[in-house]
C-alpha atoms as a PDB file:
ATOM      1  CA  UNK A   1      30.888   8.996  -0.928  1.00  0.00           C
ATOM      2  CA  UNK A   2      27.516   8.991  -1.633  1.00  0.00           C
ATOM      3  CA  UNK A   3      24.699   9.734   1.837  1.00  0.00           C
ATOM      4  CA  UNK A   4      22.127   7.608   2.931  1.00  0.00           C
ATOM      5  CA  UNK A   5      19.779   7.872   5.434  1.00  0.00           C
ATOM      6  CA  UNK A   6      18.443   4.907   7.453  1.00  0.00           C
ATOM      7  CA  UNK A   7      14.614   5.282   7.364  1.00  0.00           C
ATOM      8  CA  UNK A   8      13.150   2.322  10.345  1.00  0.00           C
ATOM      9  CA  UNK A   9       9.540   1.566  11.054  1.00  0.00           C
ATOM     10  CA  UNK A  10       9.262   0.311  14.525  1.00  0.00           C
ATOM     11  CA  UNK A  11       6.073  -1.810  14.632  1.00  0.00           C
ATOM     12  CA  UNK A  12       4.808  -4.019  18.102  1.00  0.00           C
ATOM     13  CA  UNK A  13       5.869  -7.135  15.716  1.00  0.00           C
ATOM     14  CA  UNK A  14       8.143  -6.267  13.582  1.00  0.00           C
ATOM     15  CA  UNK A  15      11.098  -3.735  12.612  1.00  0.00           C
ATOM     16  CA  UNK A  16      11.349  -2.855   8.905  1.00  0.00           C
ATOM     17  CA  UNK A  17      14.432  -0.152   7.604  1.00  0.00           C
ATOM     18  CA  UNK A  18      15.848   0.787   4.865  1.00  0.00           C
ATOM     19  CA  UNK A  19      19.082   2.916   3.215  1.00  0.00           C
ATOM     20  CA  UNK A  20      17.606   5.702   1.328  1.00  0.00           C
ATOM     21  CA  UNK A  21      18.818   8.382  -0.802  1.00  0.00           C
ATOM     22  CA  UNK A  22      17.563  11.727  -0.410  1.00  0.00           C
ATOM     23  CA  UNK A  23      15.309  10.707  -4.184  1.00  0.00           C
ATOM     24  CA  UNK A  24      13.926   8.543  -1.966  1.00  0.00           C
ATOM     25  CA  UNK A  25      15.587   5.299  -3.898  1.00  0.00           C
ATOM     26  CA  UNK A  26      16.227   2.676  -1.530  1.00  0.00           C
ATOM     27  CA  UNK A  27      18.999   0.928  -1.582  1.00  0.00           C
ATOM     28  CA  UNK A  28      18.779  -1.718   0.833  1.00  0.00           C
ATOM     29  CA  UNK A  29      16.244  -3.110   3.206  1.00  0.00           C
ATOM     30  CA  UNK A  30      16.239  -5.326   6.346  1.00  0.00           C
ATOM     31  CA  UNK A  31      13.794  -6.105   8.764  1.00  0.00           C
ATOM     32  CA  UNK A  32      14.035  -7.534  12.657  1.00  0.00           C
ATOM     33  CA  UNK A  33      11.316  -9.422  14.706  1.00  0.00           C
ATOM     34  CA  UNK A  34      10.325  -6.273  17.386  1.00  0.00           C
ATOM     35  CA  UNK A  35       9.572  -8.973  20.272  1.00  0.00           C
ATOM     36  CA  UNK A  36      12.882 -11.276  20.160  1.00  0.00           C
ATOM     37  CA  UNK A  37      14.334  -8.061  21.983  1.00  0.00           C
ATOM     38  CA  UNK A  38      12.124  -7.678  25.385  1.00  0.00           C
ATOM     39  CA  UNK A  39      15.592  -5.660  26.573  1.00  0.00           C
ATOM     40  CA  UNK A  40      15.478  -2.403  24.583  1.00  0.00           C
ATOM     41  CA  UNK A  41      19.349  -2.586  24.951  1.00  0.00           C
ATOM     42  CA  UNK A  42      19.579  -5.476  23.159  1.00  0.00           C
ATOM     43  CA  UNK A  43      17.500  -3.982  20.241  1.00  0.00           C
ATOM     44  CA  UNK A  44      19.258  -1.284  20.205  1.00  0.00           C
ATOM     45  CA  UNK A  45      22.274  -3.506  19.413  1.00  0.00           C
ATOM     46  CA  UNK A  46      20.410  -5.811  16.998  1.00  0.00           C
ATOM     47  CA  UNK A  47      19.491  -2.312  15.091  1.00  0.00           C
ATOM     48  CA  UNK A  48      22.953  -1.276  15.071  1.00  0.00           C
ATOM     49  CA  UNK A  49      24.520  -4.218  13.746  1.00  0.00           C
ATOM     50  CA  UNK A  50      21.978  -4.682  11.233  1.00  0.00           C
ATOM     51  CA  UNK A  51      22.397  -1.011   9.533  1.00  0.00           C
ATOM     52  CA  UNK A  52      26.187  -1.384   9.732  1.00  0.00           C
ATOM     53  CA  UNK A  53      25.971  -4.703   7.551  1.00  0.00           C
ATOM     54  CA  UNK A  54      23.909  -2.677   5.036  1.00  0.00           C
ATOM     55  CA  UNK A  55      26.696   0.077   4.638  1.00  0.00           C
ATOM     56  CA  UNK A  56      29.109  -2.472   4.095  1.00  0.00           C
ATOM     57  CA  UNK A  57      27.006  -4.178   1.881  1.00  0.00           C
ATOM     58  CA  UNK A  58      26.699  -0.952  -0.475  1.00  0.00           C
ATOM     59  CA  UNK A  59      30.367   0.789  -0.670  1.00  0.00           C
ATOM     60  CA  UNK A  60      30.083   3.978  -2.029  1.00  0.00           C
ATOM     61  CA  UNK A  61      27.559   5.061   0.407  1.00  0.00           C
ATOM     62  CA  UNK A  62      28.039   6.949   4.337  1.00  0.00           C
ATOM     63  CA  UNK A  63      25.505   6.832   6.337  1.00  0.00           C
ATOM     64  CA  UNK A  64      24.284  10.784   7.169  1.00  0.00           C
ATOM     65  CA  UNK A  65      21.318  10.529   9.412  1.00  0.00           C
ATOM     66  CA  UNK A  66      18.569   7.929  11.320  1.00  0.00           C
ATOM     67  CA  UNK A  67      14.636   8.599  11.176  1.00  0.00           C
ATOM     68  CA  UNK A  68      12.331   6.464  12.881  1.00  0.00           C
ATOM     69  CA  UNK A  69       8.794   6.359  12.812  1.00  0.00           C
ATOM     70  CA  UNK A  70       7.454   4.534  15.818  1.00  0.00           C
ATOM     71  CA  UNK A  71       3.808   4.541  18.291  1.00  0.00           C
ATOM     72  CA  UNK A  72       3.473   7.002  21.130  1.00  0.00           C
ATOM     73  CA  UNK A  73       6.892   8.604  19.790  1.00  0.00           C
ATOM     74  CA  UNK A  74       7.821  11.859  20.943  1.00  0.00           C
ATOM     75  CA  UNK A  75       9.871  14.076  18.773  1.00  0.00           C
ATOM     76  CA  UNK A  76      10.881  16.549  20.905  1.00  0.00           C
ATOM     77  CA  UNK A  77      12.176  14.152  23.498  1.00  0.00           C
ATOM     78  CA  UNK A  78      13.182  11.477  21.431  1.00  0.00           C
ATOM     79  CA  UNK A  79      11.362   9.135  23.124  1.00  0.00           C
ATOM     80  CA  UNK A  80       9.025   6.267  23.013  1.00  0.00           C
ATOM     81  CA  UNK A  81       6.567   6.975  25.798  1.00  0.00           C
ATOM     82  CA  UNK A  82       4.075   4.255  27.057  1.00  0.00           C
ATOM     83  CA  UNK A  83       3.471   2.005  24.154  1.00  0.00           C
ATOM     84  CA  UNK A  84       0.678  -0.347  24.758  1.00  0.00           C
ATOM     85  CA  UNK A  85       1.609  -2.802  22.049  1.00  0.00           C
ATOM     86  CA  UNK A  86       5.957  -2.388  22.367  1.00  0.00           C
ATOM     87  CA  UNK A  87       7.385  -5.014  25.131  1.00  0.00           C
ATOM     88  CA  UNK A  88       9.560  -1.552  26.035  1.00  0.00           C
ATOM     89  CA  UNK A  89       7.214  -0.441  29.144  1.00  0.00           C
ATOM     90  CA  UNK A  90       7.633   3.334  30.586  1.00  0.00           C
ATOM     91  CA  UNK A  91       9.593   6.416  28.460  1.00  0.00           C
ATOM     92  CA  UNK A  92      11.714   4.649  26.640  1.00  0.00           C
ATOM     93  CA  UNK A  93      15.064   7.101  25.518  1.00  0.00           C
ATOM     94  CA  UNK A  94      15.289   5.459  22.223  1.00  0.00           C
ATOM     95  CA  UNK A  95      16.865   8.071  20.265  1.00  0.00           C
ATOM     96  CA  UNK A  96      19.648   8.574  22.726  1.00  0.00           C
ATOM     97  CA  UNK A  97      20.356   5.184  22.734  1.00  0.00           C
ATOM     98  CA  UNK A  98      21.179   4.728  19.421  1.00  0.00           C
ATOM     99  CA  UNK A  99      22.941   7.805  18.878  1.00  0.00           C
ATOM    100  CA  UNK A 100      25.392   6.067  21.346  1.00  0.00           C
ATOM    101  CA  UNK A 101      26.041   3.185  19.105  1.00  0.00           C
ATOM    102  CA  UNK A 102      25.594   5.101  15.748  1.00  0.00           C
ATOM    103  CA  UNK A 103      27.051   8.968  16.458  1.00  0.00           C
ATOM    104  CA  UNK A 104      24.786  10.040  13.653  1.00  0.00           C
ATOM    105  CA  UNK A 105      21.627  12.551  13.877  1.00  0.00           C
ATOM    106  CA  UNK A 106      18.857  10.773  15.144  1.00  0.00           C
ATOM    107  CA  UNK A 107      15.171  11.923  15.401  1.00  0.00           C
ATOM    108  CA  UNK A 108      11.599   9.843  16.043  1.00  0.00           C
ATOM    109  CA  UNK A 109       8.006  10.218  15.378  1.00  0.00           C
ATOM    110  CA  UNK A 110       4.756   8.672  15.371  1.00  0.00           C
ATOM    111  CA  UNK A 111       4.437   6.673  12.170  1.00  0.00           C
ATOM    112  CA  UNK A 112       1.446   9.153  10.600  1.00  0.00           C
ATOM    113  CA  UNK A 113       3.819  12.425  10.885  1.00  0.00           C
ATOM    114  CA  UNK A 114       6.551  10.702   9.102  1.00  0.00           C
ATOM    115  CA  UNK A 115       4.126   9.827   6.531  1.00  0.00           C
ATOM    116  CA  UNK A 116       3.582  13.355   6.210  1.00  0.00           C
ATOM    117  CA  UNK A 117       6.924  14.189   6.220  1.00  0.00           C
ATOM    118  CA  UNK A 118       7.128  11.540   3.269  1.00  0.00           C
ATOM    119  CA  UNK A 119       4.424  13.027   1.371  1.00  0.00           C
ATOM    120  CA  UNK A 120       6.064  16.332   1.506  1.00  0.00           C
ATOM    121  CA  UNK A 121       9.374  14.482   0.205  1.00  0.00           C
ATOM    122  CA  UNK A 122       8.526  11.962  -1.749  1.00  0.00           C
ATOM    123  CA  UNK A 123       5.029  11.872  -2.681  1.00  0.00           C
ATOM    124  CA  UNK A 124       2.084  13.995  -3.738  1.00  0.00           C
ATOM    125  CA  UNK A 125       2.700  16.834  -1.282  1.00  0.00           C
ATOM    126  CA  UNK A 126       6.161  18.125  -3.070  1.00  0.00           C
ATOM    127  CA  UNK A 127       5.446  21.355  -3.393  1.00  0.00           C
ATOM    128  CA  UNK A 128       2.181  21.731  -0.815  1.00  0.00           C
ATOM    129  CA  UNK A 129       3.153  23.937   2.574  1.00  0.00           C
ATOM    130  CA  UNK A 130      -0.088  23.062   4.019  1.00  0.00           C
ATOM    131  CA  UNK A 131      -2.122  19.448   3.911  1.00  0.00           C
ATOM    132  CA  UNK A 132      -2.643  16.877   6.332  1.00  0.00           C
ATOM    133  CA  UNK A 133      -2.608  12.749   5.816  1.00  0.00           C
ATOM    134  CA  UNK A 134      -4.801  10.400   7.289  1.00  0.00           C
ATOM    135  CA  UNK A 135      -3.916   6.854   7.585  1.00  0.00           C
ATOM    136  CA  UNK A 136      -6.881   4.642   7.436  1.00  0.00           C
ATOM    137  CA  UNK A 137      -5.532   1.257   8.658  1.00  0.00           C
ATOM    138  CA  UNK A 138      -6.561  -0.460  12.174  1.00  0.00           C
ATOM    139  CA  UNK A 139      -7.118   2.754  13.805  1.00  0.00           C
ATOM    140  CA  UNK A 140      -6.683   6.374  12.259  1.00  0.00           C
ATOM    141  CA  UNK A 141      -3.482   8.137  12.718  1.00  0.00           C
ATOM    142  CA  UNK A 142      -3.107  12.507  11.346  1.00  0.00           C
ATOM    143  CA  UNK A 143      -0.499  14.325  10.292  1.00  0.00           C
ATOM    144  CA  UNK A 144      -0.401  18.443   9.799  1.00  0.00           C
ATOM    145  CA  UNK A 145       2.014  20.342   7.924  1.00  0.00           C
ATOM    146  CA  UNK A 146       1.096  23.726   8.044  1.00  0.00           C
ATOM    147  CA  UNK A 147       3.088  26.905   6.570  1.00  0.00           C
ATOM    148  CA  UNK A 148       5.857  23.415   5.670  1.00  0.00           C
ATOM    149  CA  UNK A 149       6.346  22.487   9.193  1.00  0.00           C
ATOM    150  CA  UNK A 150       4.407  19.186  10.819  1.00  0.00           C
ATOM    151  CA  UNK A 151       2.713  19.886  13.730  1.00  0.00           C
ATOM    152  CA  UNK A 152       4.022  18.584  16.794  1.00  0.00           C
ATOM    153  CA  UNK A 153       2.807  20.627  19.763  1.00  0.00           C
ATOM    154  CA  UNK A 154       3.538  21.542  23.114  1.00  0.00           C
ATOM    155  CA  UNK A 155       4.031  17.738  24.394  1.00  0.00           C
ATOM    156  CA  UNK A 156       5.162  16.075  21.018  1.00  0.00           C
ATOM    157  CA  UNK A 157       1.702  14.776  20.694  1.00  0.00           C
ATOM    158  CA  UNK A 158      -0.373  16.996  18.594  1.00  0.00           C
ATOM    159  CA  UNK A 159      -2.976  16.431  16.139  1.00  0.00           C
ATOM    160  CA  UNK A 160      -4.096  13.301  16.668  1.00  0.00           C
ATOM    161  CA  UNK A 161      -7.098  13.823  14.405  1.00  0.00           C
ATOM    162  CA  UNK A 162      -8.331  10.059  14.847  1.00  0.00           C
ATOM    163  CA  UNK A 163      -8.798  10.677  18.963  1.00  0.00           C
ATOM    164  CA  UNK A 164     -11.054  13.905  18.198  1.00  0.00           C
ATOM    165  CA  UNK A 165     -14.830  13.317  18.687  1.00  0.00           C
ATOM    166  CA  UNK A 166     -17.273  13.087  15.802  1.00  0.00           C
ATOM    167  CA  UNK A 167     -20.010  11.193  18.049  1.00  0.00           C
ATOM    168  CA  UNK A 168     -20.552  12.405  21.264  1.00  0.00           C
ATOM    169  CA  UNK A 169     -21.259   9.161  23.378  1.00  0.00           C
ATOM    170  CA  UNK A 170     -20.655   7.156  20.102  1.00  0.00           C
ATOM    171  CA  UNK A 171     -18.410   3.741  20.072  1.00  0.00           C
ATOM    172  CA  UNK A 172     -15.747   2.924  22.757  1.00  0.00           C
ATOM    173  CA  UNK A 173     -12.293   3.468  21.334  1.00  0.00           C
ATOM    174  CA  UNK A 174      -9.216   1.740  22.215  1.00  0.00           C
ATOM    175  CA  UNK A 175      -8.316   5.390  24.058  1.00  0.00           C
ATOM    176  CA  UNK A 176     -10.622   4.340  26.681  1.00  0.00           C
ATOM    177  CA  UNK A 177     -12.860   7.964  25.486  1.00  0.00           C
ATOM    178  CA  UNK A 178     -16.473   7.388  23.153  1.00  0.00           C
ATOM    179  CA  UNK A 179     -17.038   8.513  19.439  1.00  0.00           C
ATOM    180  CA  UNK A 180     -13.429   8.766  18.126  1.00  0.00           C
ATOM    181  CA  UNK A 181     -13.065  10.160  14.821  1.00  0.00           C
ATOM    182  CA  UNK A 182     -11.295   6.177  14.345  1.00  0.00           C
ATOM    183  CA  UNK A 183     -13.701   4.147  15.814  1.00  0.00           C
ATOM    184  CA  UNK A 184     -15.964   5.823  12.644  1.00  0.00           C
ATOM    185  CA  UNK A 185     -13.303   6.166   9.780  1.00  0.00           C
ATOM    186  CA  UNK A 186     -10.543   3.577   9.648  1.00  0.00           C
ATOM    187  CA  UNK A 187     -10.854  -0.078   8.380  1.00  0.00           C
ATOM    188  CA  UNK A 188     -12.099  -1.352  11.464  1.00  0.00           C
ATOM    189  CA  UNK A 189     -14.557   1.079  12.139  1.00  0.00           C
ATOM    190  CA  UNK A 190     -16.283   0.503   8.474  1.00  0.00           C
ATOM    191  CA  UNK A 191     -16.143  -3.400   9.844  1.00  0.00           C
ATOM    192  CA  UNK A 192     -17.735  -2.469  12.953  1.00  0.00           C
ATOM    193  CA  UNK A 193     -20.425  -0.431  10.418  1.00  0.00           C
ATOM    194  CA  UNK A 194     -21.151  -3.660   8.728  1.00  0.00           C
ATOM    195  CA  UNK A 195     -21.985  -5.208  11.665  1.00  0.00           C
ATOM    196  CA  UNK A 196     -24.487  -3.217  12.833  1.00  0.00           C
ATOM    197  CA  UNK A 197     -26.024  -2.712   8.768  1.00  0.00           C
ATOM    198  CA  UNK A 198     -26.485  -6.281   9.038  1.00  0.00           C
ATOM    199  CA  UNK A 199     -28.492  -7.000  12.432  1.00  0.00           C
ATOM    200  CA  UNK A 200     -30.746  -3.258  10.670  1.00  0.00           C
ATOM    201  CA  UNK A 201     -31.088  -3.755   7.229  1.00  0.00           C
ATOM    202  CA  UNK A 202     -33.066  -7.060   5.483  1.00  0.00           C
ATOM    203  CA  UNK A 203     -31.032  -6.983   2.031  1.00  0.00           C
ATOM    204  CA  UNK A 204     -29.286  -9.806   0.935  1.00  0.00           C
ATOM    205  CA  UNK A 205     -25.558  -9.477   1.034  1.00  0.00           C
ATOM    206  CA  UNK A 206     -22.805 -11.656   0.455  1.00  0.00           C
ATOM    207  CA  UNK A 207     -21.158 -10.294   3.754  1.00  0.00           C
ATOM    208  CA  UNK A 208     -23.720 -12.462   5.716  1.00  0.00           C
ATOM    209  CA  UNK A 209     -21.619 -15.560   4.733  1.00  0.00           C
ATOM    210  CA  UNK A 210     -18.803 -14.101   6.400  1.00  0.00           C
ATOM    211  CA  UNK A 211     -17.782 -15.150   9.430  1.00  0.00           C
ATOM    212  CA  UNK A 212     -17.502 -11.949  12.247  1.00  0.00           C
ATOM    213  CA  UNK A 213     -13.905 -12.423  12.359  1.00  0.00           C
ATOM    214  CA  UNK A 214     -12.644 -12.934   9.151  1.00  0.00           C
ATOM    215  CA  UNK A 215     -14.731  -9.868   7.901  1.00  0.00           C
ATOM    216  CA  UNK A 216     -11.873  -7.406   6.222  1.00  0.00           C
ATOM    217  CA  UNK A 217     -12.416  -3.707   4.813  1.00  0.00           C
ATOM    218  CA  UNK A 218     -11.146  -5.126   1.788  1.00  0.00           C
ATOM    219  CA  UNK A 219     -13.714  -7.840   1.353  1.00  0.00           C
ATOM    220  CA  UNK A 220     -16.463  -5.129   2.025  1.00  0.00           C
ATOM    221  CA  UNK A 221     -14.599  -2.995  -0.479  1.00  0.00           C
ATOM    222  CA  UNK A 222     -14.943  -5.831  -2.630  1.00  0.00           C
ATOM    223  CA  UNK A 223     -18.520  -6.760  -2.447  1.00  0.00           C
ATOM    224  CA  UNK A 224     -19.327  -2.673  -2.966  1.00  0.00           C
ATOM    225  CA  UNK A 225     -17.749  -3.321  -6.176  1.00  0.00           C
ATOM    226  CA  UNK A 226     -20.354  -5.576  -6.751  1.00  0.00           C
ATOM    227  CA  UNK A 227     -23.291  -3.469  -5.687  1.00  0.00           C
ATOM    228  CA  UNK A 228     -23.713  -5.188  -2.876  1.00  0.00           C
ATOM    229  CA  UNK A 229     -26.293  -2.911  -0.966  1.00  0.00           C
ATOM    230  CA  UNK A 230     -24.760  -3.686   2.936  1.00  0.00           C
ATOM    231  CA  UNK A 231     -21.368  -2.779   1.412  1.00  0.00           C
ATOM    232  CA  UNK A 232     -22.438  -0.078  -0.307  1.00  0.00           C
ATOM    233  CA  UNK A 233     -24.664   2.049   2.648  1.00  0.00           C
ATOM    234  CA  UNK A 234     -21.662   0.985   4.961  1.00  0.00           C
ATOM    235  CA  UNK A 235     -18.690   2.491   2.681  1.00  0.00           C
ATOM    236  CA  UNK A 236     -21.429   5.766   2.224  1.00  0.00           C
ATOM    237  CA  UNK A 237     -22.113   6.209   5.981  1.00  0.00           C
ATOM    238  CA  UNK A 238     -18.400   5.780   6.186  1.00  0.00           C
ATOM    239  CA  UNK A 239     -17.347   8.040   3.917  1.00  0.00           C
ATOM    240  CA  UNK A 240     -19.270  10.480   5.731  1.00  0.00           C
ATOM    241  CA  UNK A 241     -17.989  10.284   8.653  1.00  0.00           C
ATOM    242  CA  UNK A 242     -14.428  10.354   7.269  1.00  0.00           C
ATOM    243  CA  UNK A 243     -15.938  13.990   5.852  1.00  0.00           C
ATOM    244  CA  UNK A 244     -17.203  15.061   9.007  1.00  0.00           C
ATOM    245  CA  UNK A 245     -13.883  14.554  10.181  1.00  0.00           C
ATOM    246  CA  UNK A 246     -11.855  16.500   7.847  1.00  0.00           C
ATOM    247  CA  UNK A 247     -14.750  19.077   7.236  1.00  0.00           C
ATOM    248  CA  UNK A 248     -13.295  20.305  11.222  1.00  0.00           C
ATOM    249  CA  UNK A 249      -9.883  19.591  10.314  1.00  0.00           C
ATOM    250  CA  UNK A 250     -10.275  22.140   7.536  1.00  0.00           C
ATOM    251  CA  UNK A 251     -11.812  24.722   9.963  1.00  0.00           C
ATOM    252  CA  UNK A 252      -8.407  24.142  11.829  1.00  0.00           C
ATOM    253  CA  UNK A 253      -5.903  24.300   9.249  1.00  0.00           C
ATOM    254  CA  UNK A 254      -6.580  25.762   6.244  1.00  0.00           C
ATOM    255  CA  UNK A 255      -5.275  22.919   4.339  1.00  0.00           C
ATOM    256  CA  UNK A 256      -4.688  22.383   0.405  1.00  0.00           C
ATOM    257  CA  UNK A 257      -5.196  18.661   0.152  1.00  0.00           C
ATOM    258  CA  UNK A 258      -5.910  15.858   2.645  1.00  0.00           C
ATOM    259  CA  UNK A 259      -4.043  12.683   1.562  1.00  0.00           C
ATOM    260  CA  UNK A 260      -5.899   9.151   2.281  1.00  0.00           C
ATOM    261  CA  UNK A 261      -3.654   6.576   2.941  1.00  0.00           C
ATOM    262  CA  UNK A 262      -4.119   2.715   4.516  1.00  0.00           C
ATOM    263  CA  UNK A 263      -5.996   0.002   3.644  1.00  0.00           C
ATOM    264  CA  UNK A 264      -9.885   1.479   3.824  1.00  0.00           C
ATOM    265  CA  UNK A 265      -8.074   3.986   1.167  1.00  0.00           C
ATOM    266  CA  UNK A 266      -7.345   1.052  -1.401  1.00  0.00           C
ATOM    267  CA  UNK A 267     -11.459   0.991  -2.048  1.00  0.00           C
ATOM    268  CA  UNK A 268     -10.618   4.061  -4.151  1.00  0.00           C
ATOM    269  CA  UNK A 269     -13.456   6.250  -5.838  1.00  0.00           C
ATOM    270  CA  UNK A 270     -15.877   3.851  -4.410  1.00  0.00           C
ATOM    271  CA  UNK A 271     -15.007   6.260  -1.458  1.00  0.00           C
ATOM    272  CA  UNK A 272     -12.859   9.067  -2.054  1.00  0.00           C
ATOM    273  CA  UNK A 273     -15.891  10.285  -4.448  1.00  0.00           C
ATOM    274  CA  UNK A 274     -18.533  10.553  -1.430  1.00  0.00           C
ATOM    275  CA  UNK A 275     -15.713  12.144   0.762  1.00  0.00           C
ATOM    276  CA  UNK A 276     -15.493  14.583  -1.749  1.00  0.00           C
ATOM    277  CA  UNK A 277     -19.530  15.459  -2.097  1.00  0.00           C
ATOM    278  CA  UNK A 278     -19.684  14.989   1.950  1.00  0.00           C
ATOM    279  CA  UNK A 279     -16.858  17.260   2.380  1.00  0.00           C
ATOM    280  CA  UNK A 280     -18.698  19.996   0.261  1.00  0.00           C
ATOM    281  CA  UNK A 281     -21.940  19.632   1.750  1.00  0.00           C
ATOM    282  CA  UNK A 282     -20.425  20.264   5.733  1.00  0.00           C
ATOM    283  CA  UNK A 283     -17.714  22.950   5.430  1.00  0.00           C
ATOM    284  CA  UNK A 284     -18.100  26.093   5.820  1.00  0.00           C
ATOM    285  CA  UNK A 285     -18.569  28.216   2.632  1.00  0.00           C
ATOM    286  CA  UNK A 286     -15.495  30.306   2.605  1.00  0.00           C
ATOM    287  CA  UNK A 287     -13.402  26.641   2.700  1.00  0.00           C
ATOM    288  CA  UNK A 288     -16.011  25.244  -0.475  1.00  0.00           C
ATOM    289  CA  UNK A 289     -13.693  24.404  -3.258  1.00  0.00           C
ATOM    290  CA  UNK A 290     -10.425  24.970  -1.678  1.00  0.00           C
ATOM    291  CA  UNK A 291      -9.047  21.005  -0.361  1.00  0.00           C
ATOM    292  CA  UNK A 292      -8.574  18.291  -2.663  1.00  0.00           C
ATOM    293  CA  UNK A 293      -8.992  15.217  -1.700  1.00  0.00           C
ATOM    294  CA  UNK A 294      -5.929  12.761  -2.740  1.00  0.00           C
ATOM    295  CA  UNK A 295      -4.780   9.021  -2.584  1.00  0.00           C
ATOM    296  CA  UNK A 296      -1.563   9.320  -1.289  1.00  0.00           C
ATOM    297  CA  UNK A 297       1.804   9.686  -3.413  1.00  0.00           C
ATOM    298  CA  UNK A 298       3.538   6.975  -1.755  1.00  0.00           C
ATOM    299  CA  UNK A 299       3.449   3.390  -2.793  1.00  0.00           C
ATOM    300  CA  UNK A 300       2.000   1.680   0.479  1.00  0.00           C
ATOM    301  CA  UNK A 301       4.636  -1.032   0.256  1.00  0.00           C
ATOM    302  CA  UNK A 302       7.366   1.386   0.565  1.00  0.00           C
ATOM    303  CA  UNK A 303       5.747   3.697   2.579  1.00  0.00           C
ATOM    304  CA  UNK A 304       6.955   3.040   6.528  1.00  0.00           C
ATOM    305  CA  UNK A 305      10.260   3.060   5.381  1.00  0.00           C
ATOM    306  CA  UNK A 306      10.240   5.790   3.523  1.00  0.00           C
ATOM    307  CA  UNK A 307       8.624   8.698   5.969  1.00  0.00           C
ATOM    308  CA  UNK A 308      10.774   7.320   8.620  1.00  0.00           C
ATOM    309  CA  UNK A 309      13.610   8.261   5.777  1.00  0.00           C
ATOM    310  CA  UNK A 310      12.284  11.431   5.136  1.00  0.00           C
ATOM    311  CA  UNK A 311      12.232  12.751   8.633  1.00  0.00           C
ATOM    312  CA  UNK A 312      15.937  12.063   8.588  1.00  0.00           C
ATOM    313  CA  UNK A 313      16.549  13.865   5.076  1.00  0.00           C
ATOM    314  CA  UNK A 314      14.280  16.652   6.711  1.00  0.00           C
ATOM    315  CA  UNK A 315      16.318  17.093  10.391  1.00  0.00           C
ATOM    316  CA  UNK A 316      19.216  17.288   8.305  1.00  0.00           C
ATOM    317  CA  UNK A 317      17.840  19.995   5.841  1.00  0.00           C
END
């Protein structure tokens, strides 16, 4: 028979997984509402029952291994610890748990290190031992492979890239700190640029006839593509701030490539070719030369599913 691996994205609404061979072909996919299952017992269940209707959907296959990529996971404990947005309150023992129900090898992380784990598998980073991935969604997540390993740390928790600071005293952040790395560089923090471009500069813009709360990274994107000049100073200034950010990543790691993944990574070369001249301009000159900048190698569609895969393929490597 044939192995699989079940690759599942834990998100605060909902579950998506996957069977996926070790090409990274998947072969099945399901998907569970996160909040019908307050009782992380009962999930645990729902999860189980689900993958074993897969397996018996596909005969042929065994299932070899579980990855899960999750928020506030812990890989070396196995845990979910303190989730704001997961119903699950406290240090939740999720890898345990399921092991229980599914005596397979089971291992967790945080949703950005499987992506790196991914790109290392499945995407751009095949035969990189050293590169890191930002995802630029909501917020900013990191992950660091160096010498082929990801980093995890002394607490599980390591290199949380988005939660270093760029501004001293800059923006509140979710993290309850000021001048986060993510309150600069994701897709809400080029948002939060527009607003204050708006209330400075006197330009016309089609972003004016936005409403405040339907305002996307996408439509900004958008209207940059148009030479629209808010859009256009707020994707630059943003841009450089993503450079400052992985200017001191580079310092840290050494890295060959940075990957740019999430939705503020969809503008394309309307930003990835300012990161590049920003990135340049602030590192050191020793480091001048030496990181490309990349879209990521995964298809964003695919994606959650698919690092939480790979960390499985990898444990069992």
């Amino acid at each position: 028979m044939k192995e699989v691996v079940a690759g599942i994205d834990i998100g605060g609404t909902n579950t998506v997984l996957g069977l996926v061979e070790k090409t990274g072909n998947i072969i099945a996919e399901g998907n569970l509402k996160t909040m019908d299952y307050p009782d992380i017992h009962d999930f645990v269940s729902a999860l189980d029952a689900t993958i074993k209707e897969m397996i018996e959907a596909n005969p042929g296959f065994k299932l070899a291994a579980i990855g899960i990529g999750a928020p506030n996971a812990n890989y070396h404990r196995g845990t979910i610890e303190l989730a704001p947005n997961l119903a699950w309150k406290g240090i939740v023992p999720i890898a345990e748990l399921i092991k229980k129900k599914v005596d397979v090898e089971v291992a967790i992380t945080n949703d950005a290190k499987a992506a790196a784990i991914g790109e290392m598998l499945f995407g751009g980073a095949k035969k990189m031992k050293n590169f890191i991935i930002l995802t630029l969604g909501t917020g900013l997540g990191s992950g660091i492979v160096i010498n082929g390993e990801v980093l995890y740390g002394h607490t599980g928790f390591a290199g949380e890239l988005g939660h270093t600071t760029i501004v001293p005293g800059g923006r509140d952040c979710g993290c309850g700190r000021q001048g986060c790395f993510e309150t600069y560089g994701s897709a809400s923090g080029l948002v939060r640029t527009v607003f204050n471009l708006l209330s400075e500069m006197k330009e016309e813009s089609t972003l004016r006839d936005i409403p405040p709360s339907q305002l996307t990274s996408k439509m900004i994107a958008d209207a940059a593509a148009e030479n629209d000049p808010i859009a256009l100073e707020a994707l630059d200034y943003t841009a450089e701030m993503i450079a400052f950010g992985i200017a001191n990543a580079i310092g840290f790691s050494s890295p060959e490539a940075v990957f740019l993944f999430g939705g503020l990574a969809q503008a394309g070369e309307l930003l990835f070719s300012p990161i590049r001249e920003y990135v340049n301009q602030k590192v050191m000159p020793v480091y001048k030369g030496t990181v490309k900048i990349l879209a990521s190698g995964i298809p964003e569609n695919n994606a959650a599913v698919l690092g939480a895969a790979a960390l499985a393929w990898n444990e069992l490597k």
